[in-house]
PDB file of N, CA and C in Angstrom:
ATOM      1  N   UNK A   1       0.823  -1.198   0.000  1.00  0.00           N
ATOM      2  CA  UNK A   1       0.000   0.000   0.000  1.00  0.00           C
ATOM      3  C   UNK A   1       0.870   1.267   0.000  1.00  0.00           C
ATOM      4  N   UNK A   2       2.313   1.371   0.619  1.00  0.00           N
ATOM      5  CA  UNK A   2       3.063   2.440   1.034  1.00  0.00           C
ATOM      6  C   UNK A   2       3.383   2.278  -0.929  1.00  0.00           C
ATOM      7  N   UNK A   3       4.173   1.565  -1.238  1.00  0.00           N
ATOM      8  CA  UNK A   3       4.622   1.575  -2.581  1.00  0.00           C
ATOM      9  C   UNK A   3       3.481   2.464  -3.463  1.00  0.00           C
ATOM     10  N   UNK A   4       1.885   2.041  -3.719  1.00  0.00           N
ATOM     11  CA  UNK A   4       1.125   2.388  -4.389  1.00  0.00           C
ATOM     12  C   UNK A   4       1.439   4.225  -3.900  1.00  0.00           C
ATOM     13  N   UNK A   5       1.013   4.491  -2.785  1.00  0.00           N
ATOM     14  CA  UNK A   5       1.299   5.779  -2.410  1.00  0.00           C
ATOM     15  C   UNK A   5       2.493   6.445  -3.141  1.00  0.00           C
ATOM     16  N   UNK A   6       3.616   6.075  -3.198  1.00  0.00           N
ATOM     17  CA  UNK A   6       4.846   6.650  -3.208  1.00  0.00           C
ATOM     18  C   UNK A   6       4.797   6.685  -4.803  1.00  0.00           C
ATOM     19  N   UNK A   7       4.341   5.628  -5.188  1.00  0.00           N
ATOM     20  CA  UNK A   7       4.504   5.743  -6.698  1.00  0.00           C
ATOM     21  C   UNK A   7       3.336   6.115  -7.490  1.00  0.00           C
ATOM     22  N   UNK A   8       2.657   6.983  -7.188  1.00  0.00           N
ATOM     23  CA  UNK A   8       1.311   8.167  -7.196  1.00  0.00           C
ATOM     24  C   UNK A   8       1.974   9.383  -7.172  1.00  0.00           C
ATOM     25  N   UNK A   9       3.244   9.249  -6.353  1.00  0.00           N
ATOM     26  CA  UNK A   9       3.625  11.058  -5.884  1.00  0.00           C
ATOM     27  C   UNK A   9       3.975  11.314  -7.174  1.00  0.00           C
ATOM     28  N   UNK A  10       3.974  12.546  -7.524  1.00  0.00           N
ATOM     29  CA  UNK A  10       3.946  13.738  -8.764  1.00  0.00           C
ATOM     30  C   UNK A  10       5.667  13.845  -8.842  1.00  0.00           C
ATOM     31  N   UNK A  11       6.410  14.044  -9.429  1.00  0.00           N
ATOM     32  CA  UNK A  11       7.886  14.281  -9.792  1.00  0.00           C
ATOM     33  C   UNK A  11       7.986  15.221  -9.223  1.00  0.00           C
ATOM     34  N   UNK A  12       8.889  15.273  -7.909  1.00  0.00           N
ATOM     35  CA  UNK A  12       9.234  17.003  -7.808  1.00  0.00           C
ATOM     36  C   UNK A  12       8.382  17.560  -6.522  1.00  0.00           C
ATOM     37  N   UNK A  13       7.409  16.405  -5.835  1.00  0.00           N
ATOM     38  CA  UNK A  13       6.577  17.365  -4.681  1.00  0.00           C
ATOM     39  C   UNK A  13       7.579  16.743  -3.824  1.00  0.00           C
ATOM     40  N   UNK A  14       8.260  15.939  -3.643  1.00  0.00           N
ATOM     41  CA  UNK A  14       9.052  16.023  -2.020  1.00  0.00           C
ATOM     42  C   UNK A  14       9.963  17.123  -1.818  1.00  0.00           C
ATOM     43  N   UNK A  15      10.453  17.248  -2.640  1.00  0.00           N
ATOM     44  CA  UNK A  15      11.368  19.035  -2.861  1.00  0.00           C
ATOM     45  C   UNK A  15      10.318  19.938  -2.649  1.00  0.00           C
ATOM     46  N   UNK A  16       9.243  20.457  -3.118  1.00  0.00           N
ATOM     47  CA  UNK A  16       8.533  20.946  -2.934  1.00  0.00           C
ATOM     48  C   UNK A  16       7.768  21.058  -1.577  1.00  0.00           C
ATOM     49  N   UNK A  17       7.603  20.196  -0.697  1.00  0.00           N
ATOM     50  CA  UNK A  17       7.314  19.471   0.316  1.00  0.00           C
ATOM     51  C   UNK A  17       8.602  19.964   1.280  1.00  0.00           C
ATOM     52  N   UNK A  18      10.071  20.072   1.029  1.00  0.00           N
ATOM     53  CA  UNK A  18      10.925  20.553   1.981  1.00  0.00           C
ATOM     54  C   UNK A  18      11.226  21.823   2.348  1.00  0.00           C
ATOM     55  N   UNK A  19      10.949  22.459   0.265  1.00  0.00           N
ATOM     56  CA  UNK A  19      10.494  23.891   0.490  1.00  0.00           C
ATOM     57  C   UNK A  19      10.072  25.005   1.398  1.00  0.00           C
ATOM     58  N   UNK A  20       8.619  23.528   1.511  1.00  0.00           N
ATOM     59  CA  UNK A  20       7.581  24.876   2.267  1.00  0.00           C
ATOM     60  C   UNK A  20       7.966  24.020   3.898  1.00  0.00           C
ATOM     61  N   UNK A  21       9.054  23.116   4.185  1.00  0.00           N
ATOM     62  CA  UNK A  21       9.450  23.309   5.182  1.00  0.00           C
ATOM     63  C   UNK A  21      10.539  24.089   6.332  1.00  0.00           C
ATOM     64  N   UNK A  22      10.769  24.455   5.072  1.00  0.00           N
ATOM     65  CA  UNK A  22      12.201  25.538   5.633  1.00  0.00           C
ATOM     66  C   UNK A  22      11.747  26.584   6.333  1.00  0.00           C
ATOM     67  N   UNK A  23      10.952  27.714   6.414  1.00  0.00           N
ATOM     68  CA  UNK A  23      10.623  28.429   6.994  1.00  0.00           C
ATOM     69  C   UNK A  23      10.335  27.894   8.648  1.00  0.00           C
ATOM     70  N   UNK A  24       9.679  26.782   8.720  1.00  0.00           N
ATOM     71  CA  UNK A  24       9.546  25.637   9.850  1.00  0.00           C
ATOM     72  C   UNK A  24      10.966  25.786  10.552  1.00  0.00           C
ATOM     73  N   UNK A  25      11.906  25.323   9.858  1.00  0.00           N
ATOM     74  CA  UNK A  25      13.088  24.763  10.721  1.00  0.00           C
ATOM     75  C   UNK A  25      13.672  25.927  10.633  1.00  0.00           C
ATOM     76  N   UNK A  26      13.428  27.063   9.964  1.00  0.00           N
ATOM     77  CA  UNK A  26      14.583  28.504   9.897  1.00  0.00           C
ATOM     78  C   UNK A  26      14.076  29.257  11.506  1.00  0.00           C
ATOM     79  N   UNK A  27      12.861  29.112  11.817  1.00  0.00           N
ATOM     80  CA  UNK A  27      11.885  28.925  13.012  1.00  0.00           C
ATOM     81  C   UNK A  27      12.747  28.532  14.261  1.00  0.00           C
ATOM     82  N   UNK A  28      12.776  27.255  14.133  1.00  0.00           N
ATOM     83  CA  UNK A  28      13.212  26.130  14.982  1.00  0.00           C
ATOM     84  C   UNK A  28      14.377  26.697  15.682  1.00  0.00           C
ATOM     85  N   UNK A  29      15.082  26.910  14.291  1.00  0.00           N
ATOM     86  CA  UNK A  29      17.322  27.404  14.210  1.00  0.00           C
ATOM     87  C   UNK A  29      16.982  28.429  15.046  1.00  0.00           C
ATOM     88  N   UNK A  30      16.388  29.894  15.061  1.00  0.00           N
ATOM     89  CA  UNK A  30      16.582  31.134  15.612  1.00  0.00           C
ATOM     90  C   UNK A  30      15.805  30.523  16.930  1.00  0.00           C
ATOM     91  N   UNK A  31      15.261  30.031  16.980  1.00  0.00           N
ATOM     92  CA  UNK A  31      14.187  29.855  18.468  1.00  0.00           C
ATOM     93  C   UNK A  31      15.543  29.136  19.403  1.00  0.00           C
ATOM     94  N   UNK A  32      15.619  28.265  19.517  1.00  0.00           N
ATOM     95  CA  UNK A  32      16.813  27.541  19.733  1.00  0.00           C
ATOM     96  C   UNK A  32      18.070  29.171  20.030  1.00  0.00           C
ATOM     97  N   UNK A  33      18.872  29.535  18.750  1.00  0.00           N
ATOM     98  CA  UNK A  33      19.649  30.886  19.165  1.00  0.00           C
ATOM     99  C   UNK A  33      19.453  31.979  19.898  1.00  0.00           C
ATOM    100  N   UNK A  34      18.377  32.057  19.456  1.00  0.00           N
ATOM    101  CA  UNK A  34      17.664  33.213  20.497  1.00  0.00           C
ATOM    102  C   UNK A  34      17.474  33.044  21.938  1.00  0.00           C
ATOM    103  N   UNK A  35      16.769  31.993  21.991  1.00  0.00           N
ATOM    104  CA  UNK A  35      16.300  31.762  23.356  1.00  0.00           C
ATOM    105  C   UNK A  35      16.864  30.384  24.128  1.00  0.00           C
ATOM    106  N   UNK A  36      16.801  29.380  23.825  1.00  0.00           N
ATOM    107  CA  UNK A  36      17.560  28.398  24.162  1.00  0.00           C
ATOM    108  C   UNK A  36      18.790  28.569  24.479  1.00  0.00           C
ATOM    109  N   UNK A  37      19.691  28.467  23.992  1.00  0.00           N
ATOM    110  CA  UNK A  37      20.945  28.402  24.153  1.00  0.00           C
ATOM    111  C   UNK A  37      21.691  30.023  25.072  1.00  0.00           C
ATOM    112  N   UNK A  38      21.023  31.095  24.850  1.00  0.00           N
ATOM    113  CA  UNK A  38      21.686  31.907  25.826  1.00  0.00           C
ATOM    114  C   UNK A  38      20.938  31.293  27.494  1.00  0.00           C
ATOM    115  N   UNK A  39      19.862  31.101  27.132  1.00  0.00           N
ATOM    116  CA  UNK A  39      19.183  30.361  28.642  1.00  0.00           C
ATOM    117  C   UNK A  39      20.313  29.755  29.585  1.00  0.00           C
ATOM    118  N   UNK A  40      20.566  28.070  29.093  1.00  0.00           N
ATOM    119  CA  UNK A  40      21.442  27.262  29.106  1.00  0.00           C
ATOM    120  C   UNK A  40      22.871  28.084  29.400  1.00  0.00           C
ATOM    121  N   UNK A  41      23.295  29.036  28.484  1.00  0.00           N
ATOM    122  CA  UNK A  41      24.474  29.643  28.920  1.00  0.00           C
ATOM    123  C   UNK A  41      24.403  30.925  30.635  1.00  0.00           C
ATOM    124  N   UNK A  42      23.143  31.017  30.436  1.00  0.00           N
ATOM    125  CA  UNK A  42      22.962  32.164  31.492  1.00  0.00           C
ATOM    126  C   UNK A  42      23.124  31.198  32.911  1.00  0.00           C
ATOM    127  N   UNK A  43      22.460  29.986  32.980  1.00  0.00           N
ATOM    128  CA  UNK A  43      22.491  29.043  33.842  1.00  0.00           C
ATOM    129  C   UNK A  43      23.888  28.552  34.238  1.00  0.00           C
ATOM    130  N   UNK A  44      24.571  28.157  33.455  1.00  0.00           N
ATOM    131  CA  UNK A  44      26.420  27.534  33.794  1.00  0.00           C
ATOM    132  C   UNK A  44      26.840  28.391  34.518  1.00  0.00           C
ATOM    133  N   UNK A  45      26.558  29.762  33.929  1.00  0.00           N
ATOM    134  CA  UNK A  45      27.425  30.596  34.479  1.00  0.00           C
ATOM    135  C   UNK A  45      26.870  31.074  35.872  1.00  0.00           C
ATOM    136  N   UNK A  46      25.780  31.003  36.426  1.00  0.00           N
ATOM    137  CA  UNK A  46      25.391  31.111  37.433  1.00  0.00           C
ATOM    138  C   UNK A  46      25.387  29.617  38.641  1.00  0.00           C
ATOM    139  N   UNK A  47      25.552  28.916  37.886  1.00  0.00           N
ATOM    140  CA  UNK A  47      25.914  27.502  38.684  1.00  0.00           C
ATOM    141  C   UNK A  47      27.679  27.668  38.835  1.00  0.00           C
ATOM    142  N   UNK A  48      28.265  28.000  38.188  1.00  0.00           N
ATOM    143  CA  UNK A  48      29.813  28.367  38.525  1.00  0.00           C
ATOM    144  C   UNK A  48      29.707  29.191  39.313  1.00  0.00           C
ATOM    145  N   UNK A  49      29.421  30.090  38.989  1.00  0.00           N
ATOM    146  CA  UNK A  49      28.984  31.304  40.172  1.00  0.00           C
ATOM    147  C   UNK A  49      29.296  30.904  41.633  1.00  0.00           C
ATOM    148  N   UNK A  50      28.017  30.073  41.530  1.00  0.00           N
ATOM    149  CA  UNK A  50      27.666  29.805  43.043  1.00  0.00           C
ATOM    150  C   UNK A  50      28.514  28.477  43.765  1.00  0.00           C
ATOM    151  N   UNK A  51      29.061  27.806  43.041  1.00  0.00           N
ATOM    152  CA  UNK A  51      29.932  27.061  43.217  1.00  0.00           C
ATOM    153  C   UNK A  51      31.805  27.912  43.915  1.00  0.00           C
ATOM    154  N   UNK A  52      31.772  28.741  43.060  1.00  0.00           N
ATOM    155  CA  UNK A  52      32.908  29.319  43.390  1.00  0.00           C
ATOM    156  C   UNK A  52      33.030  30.539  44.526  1.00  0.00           C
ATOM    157  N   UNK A  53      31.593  30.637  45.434  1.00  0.00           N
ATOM    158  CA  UNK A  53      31.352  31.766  46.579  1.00  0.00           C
ATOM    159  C   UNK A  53      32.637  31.364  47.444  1.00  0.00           C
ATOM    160  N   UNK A  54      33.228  32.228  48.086  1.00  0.00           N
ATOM    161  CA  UNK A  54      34.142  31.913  48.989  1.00  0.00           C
ATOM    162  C   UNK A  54      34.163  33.240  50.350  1.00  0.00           C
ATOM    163  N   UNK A  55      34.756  32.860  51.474  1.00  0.00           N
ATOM    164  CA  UNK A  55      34.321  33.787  52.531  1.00  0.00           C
ATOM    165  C   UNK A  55      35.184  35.416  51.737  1.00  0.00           C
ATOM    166  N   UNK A  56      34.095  36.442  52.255  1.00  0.00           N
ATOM    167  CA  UNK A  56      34.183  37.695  51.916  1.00  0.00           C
ATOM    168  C   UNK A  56      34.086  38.304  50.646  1.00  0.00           C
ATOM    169  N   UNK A  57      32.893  37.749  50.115  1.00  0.00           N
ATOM    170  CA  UNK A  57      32.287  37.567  48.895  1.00  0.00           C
ATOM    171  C   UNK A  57      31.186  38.398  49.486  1.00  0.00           C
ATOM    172  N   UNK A  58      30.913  39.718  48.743  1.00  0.00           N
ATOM    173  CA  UNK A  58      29.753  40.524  48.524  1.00  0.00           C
ATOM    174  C   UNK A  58      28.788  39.494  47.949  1.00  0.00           C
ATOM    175  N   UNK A  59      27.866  39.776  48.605  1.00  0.00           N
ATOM    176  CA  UNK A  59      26.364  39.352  47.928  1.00  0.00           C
ATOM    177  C   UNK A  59      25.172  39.670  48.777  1.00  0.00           C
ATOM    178  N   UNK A  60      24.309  39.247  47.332  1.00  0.00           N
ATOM    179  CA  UNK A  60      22.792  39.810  47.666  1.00  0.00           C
ATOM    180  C   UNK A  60      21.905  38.426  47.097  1.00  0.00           C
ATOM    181  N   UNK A  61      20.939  38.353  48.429  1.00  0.00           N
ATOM    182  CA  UNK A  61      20.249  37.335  47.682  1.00  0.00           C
ATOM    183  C   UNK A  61      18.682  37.160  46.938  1.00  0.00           C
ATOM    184  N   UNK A  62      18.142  36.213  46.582  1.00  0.00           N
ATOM    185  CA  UNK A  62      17.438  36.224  45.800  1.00  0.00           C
ATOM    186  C   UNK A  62      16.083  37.267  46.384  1.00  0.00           C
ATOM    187  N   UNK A  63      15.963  37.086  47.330  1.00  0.00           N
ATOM    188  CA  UNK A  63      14.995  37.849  48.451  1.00  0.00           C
ATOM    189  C   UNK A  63      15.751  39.913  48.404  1.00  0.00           C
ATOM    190  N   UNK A  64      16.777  39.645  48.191  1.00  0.00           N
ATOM    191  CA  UNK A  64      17.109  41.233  48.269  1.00  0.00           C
ATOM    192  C   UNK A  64      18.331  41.444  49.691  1.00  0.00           C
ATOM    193  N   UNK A  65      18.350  40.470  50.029  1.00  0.00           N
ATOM    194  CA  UNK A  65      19.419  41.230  51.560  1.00  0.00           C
ATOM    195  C   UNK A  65      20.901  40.849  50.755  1.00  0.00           C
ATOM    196  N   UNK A  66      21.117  42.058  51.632  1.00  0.00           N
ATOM    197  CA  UNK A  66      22.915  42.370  51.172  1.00  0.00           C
ATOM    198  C   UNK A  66      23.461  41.757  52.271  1.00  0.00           C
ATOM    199  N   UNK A  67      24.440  41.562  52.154  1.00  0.00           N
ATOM    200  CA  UNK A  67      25.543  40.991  52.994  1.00  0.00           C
ATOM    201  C   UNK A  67      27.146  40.582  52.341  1.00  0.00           C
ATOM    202  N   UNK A  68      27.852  40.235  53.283  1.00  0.00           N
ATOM    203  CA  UNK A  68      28.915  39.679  53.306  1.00  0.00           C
ATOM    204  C   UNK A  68      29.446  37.945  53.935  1.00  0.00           C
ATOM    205  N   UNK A  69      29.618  37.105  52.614  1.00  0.00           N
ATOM    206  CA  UNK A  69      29.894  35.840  53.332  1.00  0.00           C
ATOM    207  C   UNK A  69      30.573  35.345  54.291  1.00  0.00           C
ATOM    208  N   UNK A  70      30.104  35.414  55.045  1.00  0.00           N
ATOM    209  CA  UNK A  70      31.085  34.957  56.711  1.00  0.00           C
ATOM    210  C   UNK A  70      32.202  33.744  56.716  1.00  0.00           C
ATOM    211  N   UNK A  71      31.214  32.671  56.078  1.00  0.00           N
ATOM    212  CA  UNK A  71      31.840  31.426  56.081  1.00  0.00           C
ATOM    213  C   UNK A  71      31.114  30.522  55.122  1.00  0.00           C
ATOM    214  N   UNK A  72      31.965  29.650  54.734  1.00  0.00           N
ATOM    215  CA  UNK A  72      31.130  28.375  53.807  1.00  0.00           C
ATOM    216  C   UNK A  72      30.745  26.962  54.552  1.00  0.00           C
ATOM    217  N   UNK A  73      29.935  27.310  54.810  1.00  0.00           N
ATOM    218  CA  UNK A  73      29.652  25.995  55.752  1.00  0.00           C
ATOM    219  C   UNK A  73      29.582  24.883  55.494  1.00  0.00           C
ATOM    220  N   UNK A  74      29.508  24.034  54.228  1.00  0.00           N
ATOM    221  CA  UNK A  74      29.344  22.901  53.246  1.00  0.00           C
ATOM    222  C   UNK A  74      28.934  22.808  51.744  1.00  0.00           C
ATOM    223  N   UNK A  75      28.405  21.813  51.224  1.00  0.00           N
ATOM    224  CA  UNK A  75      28.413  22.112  49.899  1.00  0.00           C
ATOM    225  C   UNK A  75      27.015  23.021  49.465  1.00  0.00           C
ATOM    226  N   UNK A  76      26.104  22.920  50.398  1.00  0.00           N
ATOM    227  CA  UNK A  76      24.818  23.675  49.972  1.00  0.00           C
ATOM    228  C   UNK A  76      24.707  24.903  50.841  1.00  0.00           C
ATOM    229  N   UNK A  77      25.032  25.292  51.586  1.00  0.00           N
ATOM    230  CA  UNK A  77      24.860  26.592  52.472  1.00  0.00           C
ATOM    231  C   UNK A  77      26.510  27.475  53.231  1.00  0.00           C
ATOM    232  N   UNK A  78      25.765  28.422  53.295  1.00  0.00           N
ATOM    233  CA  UNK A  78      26.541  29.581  53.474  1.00  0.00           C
ATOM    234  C   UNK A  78      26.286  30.534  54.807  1.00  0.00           C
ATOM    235  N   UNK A  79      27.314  30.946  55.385  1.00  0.00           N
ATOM    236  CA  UNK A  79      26.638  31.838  56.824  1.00  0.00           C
ATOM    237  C   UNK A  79      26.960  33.456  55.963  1.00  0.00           C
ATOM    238  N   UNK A  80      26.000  34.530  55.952  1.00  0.00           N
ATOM    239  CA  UNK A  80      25.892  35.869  55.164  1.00  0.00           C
ATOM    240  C   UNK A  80      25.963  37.023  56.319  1.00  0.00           C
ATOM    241  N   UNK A  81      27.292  37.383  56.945  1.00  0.00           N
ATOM    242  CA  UNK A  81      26.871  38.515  57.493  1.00  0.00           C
ATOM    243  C   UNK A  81      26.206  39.971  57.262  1.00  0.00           C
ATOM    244  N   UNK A  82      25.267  40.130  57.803  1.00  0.00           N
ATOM    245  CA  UNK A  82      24.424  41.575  56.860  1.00  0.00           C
ATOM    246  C   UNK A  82      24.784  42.386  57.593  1.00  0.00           C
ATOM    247  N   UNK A  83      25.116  42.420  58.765  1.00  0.00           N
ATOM    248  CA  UNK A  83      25.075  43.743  59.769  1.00  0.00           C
ATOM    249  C   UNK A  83      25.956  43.184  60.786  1.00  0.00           C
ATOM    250  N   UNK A  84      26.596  44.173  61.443  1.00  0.00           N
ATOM    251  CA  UNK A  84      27.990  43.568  62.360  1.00  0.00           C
ATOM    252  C   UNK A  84      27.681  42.695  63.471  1.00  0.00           C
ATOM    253  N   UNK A  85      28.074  41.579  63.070  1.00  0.00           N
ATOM    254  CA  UNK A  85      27.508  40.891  64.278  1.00  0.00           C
ATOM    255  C   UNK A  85      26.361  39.494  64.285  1.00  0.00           C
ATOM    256  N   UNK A  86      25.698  39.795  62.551  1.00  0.00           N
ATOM    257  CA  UNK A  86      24.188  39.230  62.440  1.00  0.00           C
ATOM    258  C   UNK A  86      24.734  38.535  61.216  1.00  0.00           C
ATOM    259  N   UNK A  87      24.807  37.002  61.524  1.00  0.00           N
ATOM    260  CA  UNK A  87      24.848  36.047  60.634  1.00  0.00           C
ATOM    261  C   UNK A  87      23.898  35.184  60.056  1.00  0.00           C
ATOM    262  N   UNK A  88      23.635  35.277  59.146  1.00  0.00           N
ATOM    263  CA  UNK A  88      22.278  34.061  58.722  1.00  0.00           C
ATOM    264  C   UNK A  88      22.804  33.221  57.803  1.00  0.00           C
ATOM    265  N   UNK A  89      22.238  31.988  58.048  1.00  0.00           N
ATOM    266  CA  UNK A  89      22.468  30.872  57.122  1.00  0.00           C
ATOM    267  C   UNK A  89      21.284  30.814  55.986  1.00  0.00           C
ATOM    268  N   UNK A  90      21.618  30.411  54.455  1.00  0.00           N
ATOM    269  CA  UNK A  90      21.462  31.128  53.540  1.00  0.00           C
ATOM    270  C   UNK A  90      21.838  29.761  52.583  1.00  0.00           C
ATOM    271  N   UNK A  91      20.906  29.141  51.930  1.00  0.00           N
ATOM    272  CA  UNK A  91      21.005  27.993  51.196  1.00  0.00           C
ATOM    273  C   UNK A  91      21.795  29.198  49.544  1.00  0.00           C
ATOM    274  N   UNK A  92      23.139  28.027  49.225  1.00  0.00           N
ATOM    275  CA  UNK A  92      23.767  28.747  47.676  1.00  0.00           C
ATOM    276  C   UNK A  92      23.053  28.835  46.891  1.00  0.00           C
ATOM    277  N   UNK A  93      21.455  28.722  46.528  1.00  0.00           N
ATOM    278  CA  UNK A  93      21.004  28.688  45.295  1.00  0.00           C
ATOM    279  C   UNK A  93      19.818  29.489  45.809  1.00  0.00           C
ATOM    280  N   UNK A  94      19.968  30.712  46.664  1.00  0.00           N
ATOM    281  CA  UNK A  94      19.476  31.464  47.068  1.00  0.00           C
ATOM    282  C   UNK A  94      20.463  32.970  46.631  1.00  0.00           C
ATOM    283  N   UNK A  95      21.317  32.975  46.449  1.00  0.00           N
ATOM    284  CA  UNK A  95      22.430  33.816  45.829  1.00  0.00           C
ATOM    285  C   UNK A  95      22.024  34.520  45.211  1.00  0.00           C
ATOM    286  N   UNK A  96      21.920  35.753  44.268  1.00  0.00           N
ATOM    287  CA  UNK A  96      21.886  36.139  43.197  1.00  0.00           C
ATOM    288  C   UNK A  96      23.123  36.613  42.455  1.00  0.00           C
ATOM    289  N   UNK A  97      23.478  35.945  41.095  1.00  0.00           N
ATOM    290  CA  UNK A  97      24.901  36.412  40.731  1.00  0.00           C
ATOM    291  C   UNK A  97      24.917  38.075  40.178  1.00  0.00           C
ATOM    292  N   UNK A  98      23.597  38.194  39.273  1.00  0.00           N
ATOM    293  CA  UNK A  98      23.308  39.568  39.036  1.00  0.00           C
ATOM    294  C   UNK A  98      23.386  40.928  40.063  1.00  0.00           C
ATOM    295  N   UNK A  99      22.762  40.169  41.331  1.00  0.00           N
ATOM    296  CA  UNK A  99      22.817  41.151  42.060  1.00  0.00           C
ATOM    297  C   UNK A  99      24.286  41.465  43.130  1.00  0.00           C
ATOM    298  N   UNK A 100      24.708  40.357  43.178  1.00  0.00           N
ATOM    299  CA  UNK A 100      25.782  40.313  43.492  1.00  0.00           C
ATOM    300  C   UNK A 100      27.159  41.448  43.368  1.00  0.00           C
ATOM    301  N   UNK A 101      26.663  41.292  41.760  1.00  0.00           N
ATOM    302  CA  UNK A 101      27.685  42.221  40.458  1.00  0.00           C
ATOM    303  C   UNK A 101      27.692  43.593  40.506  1.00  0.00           C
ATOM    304  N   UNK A 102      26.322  43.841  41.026  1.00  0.00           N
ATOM    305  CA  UNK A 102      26.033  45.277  41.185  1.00  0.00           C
ATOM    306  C   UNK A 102      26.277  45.997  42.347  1.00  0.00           C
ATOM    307  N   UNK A 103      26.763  44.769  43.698  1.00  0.00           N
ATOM    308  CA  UNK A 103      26.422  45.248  44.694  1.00  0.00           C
ATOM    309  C   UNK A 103      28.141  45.252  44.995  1.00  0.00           C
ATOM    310  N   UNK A 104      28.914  44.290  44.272  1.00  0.00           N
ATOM    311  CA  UNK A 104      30.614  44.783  44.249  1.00  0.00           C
ATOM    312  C   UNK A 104      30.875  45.613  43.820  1.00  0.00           C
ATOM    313  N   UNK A 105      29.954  46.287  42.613  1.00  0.00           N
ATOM    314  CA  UNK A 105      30.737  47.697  41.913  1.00  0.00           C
ATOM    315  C   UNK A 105      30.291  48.805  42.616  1.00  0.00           C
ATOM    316  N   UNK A 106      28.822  48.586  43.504  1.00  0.00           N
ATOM    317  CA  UNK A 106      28.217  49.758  44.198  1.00  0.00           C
ATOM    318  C   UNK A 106      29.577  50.184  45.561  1.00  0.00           C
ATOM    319  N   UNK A 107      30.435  48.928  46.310  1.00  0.00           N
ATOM    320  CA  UNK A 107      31.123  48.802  47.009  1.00  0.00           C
ATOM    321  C   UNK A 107      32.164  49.094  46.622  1.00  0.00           C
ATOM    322  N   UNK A 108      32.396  49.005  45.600  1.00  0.00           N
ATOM    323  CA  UNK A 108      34.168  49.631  44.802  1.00  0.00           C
ATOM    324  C   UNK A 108      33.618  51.234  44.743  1.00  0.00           C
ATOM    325  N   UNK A 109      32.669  51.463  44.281  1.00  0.00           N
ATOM    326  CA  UNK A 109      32.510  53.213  44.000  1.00  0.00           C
ATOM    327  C   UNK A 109      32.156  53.752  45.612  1.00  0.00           C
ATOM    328  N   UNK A 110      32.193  53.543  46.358  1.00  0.00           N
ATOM    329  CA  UNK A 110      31.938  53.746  47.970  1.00  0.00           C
ATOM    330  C   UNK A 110      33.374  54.000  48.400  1.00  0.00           C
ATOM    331  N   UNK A 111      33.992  52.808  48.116  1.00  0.00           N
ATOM    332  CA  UNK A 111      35.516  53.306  48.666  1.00  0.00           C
ATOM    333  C   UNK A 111      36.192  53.807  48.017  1.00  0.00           C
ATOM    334  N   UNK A 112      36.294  53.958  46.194  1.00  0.00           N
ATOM    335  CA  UNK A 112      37.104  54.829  46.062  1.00  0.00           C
ATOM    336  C   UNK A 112      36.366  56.286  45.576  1.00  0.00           C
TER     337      UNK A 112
END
């Protein structure tokens, strides 16, 4: 039955047929560039990020408090001093690397 089908098709419609699929996959390609793949890249780099916190590391976390890392307490949490004296423990994937970034350069333009 597949044979009868195939050998019915017209000369020239499977090309025709890939044609009007390209716009489809030209779709696909930019969706993927656009959005996919910087995603994926925005993620590594924020999983390195947070992998590489070490004590006296400015940061801010996902909630908004500023602080300074006191100590690394193990592989998932962190002690964040915010205020002299006031330590909170603070799961790493609570971090923000963005805010982080802003809150070292806000601290470099303070002191110099």
């Amino acid at each position: 039955m597949l044979t009868d089908i195939l050998l019915q098709a017209k000369p020239g419609t499977f090309t025709q047929q890939l044609i009007g699929f390209l716009p489809l996959i030209g779709i696909i390609i930019v969706f993927y560039f656009f959005m996919i793949r910087p995603q994926q890249k925005k993620a590594k780099e924020q999983k390195n990020f947070r992998d590489s916190i070490k004590k006296g590391d400015v940061v801010v976390t996902i909630g908004g408090l500023h602080g300074r890392v006191a100590s690394v307490e193990n592989d998932d949490t962190v002690m964040v001093e915010v205020d002299k004296g006031i330590k909170l423990k603070f799961e790493r994937s609570s971090i923000s690397m963005e805010a982080s970034k802003k809150a070292q350069a806000n601290a470099a333009k303070a002191q110099g």
